[in-house]
PDB file of N, CA and C in Angstrom:
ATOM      1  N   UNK A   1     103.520 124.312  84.323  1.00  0.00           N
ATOM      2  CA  UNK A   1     103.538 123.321  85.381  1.00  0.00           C
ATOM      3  C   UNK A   1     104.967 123.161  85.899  1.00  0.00           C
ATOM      4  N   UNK A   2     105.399 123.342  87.221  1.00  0.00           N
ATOM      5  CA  UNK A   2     106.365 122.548  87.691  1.00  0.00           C
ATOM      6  C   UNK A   2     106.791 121.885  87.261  1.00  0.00           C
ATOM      7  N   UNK A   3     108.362 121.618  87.535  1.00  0.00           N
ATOM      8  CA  UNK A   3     108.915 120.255  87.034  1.00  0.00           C
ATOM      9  C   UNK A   3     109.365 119.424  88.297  1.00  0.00           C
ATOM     10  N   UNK A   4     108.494 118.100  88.376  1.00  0.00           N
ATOM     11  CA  UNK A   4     108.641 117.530  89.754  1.00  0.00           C
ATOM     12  C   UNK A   4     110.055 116.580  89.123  1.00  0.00           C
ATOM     13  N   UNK A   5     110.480 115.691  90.344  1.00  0.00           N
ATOM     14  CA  UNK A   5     111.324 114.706  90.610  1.00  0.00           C
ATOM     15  C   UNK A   5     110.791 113.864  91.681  1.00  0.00           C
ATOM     16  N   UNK A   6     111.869 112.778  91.140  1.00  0.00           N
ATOM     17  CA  UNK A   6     111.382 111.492  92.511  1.00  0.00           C
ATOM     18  C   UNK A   6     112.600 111.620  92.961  1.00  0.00           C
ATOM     19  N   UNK A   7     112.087 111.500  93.926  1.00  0.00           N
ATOM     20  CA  UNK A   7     113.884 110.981  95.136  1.00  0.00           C
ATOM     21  C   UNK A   7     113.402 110.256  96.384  1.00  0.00           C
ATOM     22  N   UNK A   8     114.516 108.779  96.169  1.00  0.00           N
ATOM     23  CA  UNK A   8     114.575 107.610  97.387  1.00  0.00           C
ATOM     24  C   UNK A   8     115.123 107.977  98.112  1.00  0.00           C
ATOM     25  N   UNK A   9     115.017 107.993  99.562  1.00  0.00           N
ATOM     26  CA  UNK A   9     115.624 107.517 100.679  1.00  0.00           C
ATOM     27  C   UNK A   9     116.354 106.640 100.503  1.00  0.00           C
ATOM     28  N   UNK A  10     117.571 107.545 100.988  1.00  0.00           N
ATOM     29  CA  UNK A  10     119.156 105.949 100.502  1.00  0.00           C
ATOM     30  C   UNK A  10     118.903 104.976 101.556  1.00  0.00           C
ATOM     31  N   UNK A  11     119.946 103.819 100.901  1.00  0.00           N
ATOM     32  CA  UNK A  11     119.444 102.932 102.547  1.00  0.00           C
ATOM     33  C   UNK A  11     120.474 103.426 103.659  1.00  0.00           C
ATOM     34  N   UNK A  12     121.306 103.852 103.423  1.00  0.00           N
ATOM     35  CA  UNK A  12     121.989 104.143 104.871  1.00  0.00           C
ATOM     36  C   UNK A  12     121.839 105.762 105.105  1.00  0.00           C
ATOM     37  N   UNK A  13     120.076 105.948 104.722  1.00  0.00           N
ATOM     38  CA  UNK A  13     120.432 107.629 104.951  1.00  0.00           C
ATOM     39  C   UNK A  13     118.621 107.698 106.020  1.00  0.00           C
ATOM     40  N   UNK A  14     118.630 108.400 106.954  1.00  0.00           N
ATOM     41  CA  UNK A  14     117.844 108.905 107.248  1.00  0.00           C
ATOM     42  C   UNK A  14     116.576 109.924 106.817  1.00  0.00           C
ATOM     43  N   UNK A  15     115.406 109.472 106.855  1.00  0.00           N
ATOM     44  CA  UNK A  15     114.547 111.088 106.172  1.00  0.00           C
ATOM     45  C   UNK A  15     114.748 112.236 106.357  1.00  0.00           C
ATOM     46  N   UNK A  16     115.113 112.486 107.262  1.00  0.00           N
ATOM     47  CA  UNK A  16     115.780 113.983 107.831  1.00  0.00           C
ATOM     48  C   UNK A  16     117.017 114.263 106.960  1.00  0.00           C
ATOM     49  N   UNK A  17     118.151 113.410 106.868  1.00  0.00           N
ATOM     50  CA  UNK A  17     118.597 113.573 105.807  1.00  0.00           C
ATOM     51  C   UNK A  17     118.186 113.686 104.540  1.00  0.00           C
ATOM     52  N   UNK A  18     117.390 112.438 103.847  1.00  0.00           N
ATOM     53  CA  UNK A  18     117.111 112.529 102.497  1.00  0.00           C
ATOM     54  C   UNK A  18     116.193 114.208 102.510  1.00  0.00           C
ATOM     55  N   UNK A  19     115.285 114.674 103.039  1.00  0.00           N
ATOM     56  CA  UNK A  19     114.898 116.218 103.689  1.00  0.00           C
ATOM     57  C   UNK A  19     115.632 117.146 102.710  1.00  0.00           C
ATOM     58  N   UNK A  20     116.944 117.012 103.336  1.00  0.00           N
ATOM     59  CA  UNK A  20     117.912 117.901 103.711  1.00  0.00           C
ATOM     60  C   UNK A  20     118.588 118.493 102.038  1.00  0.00           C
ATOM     61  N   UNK A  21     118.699 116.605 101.550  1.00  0.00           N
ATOM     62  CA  UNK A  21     119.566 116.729 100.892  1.00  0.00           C
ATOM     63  C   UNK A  21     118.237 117.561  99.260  1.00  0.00           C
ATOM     64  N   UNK A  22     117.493 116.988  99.481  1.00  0.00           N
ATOM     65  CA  UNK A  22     116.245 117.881  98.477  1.00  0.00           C
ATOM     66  C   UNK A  22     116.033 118.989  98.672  1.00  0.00           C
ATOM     67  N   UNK A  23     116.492 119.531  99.514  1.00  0.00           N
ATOM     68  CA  UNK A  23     116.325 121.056 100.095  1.00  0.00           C
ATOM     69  C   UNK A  23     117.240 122.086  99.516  1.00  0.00           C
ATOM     70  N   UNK A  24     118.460 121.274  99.369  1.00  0.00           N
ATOM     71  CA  UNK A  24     119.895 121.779  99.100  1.00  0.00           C
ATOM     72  C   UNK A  24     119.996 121.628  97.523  1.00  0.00           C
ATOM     73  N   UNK A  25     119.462 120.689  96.720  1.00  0.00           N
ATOM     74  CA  UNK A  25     119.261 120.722  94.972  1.00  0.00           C
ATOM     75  C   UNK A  25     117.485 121.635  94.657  1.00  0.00           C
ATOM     76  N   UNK A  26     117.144 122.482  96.000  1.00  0.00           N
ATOM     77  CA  UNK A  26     116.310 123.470  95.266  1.00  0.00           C
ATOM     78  C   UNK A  26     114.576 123.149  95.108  1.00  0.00           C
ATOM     79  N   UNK A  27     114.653 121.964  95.689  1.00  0.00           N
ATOM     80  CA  UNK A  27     113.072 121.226  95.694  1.00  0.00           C
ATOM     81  C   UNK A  27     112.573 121.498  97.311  1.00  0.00           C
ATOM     82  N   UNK A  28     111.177 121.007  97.190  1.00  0.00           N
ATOM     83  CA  UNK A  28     110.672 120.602  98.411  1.00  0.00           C
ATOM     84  C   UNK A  28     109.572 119.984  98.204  1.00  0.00           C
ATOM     85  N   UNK A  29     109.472 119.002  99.088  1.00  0.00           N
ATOM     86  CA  UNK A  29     108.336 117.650  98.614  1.00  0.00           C
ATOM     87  C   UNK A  29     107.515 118.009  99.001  1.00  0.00           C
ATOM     88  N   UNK A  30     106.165 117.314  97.895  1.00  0.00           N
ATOM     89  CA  UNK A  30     104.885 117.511  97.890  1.00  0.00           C
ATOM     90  C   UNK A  30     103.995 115.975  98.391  1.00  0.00           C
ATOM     91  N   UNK A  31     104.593 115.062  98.194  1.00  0.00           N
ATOM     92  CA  UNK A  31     104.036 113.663  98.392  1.00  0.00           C
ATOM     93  C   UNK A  31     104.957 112.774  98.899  1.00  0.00           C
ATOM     94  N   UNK A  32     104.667 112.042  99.827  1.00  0.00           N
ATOM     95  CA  UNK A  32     105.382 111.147 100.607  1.00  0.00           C
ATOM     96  C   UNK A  32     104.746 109.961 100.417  1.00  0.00           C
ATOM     97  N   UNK A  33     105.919 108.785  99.303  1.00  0.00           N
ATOM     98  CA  UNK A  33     105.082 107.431  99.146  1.00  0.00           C
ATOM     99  C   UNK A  33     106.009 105.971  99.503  1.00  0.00           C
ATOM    100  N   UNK A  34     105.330 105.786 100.343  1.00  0.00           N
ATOM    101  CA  UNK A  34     105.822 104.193 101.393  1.00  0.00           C
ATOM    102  C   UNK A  34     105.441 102.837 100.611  1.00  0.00           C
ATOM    103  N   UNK A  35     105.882 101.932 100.113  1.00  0.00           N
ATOM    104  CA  UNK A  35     105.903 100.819  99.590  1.00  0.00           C
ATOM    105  C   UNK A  35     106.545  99.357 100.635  1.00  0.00           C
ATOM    106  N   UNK A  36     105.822  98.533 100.942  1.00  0.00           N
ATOM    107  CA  UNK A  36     106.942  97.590 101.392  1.00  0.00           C
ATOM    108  C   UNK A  36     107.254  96.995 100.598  1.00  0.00           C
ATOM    109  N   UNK A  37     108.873  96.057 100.827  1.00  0.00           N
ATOM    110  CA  UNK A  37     109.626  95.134 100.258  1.00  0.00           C
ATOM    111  C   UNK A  37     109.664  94.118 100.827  1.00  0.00           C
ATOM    112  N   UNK A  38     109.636  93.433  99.521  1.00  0.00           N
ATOM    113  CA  UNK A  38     109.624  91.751 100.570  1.00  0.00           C
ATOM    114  C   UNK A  38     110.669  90.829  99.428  1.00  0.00           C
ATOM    115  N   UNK A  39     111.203  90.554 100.402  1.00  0.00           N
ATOM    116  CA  UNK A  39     112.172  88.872 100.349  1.00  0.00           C
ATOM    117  C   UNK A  39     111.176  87.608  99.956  1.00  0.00           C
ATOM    118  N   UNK A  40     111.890  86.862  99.006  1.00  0.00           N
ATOM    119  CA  UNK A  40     111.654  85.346  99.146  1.00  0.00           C
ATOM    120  C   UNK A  40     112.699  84.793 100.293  1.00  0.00           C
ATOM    121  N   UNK A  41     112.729  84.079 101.151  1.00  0.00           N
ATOM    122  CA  UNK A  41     113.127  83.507 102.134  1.00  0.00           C
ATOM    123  C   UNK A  41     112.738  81.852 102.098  1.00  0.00           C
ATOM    124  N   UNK A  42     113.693  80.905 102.356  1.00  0.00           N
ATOM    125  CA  UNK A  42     113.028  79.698 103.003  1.00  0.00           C
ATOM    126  C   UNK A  42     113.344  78.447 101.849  1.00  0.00           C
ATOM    127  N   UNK A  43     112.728  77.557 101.822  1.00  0.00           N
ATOM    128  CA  UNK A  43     112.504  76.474 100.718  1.00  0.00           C
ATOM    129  C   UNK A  43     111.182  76.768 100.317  1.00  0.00           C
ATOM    130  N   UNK A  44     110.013  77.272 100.976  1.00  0.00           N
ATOM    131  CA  UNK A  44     109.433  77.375 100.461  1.00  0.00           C
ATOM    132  C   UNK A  44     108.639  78.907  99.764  1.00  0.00           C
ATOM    133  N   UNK A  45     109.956  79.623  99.620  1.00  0.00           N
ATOM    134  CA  UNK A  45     109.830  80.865  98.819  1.00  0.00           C
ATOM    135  C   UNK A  45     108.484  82.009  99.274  1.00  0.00           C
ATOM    136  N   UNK A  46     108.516  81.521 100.655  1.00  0.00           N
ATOM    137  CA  UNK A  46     107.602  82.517 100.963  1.00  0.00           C
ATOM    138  C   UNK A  46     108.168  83.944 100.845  1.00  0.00           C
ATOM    139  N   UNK A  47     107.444  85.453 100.681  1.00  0.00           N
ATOM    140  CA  UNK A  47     108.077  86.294 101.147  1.00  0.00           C
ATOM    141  C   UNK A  47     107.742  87.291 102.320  1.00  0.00           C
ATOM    142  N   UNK A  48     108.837  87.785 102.825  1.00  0.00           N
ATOM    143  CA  UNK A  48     108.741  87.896 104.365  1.00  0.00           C
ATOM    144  C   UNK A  48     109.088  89.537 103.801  1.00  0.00           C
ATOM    145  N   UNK A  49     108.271  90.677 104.726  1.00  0.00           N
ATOM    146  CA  UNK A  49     108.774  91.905 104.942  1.00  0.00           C
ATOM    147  C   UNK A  49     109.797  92.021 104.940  1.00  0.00           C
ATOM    148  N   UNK A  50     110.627  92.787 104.459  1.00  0.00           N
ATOM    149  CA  UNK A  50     112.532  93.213 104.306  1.00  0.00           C
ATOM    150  C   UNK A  50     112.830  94.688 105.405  1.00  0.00           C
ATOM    151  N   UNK A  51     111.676  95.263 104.346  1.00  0.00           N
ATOM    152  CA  UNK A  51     112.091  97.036 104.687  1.00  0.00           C
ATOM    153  C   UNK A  51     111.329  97.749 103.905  1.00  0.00           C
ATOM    154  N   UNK A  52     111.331  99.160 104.573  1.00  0.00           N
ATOM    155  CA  UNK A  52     110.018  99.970 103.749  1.00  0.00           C
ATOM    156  C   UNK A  52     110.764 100.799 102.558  1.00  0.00           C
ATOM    157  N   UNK A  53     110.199 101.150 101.236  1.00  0.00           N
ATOM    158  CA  UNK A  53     110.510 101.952 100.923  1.00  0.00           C
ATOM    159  C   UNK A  53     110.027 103.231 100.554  1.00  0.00           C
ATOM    160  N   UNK A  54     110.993 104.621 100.703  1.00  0.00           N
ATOM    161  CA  UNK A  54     110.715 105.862 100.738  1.00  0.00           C
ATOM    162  C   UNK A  54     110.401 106.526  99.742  1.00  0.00           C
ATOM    163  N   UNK A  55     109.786 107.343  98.801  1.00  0.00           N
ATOM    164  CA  UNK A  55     110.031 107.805  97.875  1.00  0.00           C
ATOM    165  C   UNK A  55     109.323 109.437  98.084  1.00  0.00           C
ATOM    166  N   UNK A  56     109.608 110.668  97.787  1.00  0.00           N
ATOM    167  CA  UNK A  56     109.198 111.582  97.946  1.00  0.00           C
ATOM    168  C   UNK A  56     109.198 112.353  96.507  1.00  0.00           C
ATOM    169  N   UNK A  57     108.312 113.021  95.475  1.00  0.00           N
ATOM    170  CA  UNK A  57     108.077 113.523  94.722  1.00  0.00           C
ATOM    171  C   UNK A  57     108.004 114.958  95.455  1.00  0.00           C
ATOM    172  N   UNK A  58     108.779 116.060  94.415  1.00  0.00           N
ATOM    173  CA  UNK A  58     109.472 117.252  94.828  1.00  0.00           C
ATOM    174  C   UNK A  58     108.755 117.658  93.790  1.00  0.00           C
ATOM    175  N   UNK A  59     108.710 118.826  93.750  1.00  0.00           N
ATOM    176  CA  UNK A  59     108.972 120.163  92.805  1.00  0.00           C
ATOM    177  C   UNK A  59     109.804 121.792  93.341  1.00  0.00           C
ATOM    178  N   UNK A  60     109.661 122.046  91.970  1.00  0.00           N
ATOM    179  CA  UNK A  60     111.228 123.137  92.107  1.00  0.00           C
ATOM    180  C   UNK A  60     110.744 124.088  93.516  1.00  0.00           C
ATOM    181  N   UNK A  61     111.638 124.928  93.988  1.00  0.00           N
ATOM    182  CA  UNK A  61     111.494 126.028  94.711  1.00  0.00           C
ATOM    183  C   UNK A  61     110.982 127.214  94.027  1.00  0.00           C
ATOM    184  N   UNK A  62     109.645 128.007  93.839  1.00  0.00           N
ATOM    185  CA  UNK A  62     110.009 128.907  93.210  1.00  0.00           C
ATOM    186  C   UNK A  62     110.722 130.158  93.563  1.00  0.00           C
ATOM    187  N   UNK A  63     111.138 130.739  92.168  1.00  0.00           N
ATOM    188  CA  UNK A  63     112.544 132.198  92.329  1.00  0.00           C
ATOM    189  C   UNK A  63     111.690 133.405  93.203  1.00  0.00           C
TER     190      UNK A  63
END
């Protein structure tokens, strides 16, 4: 079996970047998984959408 990895999308990095940069340590992603984040905000601790997060599960390139 493959040996997969996870890799986030930095926050100041683009997918095309984060792409890029998995491309260049020899992987290429198989699954693309989106989560939202949420803030407590307020007095009354509601939480409000923040930002999405990225996560892409890779496996190796094969030789």
């Amino acid at each position: 079996m493959a040996k997969k990895i996870k890799v986030y999308v930095e926050p100041n990095e683009t997918v095309g970047e984060c792409l890029d940069r998995i491309a260049q340590m020899g992987y290429r992603p198989v699954r693309r998984i989106e989560k939202p984040v949420f803030e407590k905000t307020g007095t009354k601790d509601e939480p409000v959408h923040s930002h999405q997060s990225i996560l892409f599960e890779c496996v190796a390139l094969k030789p």
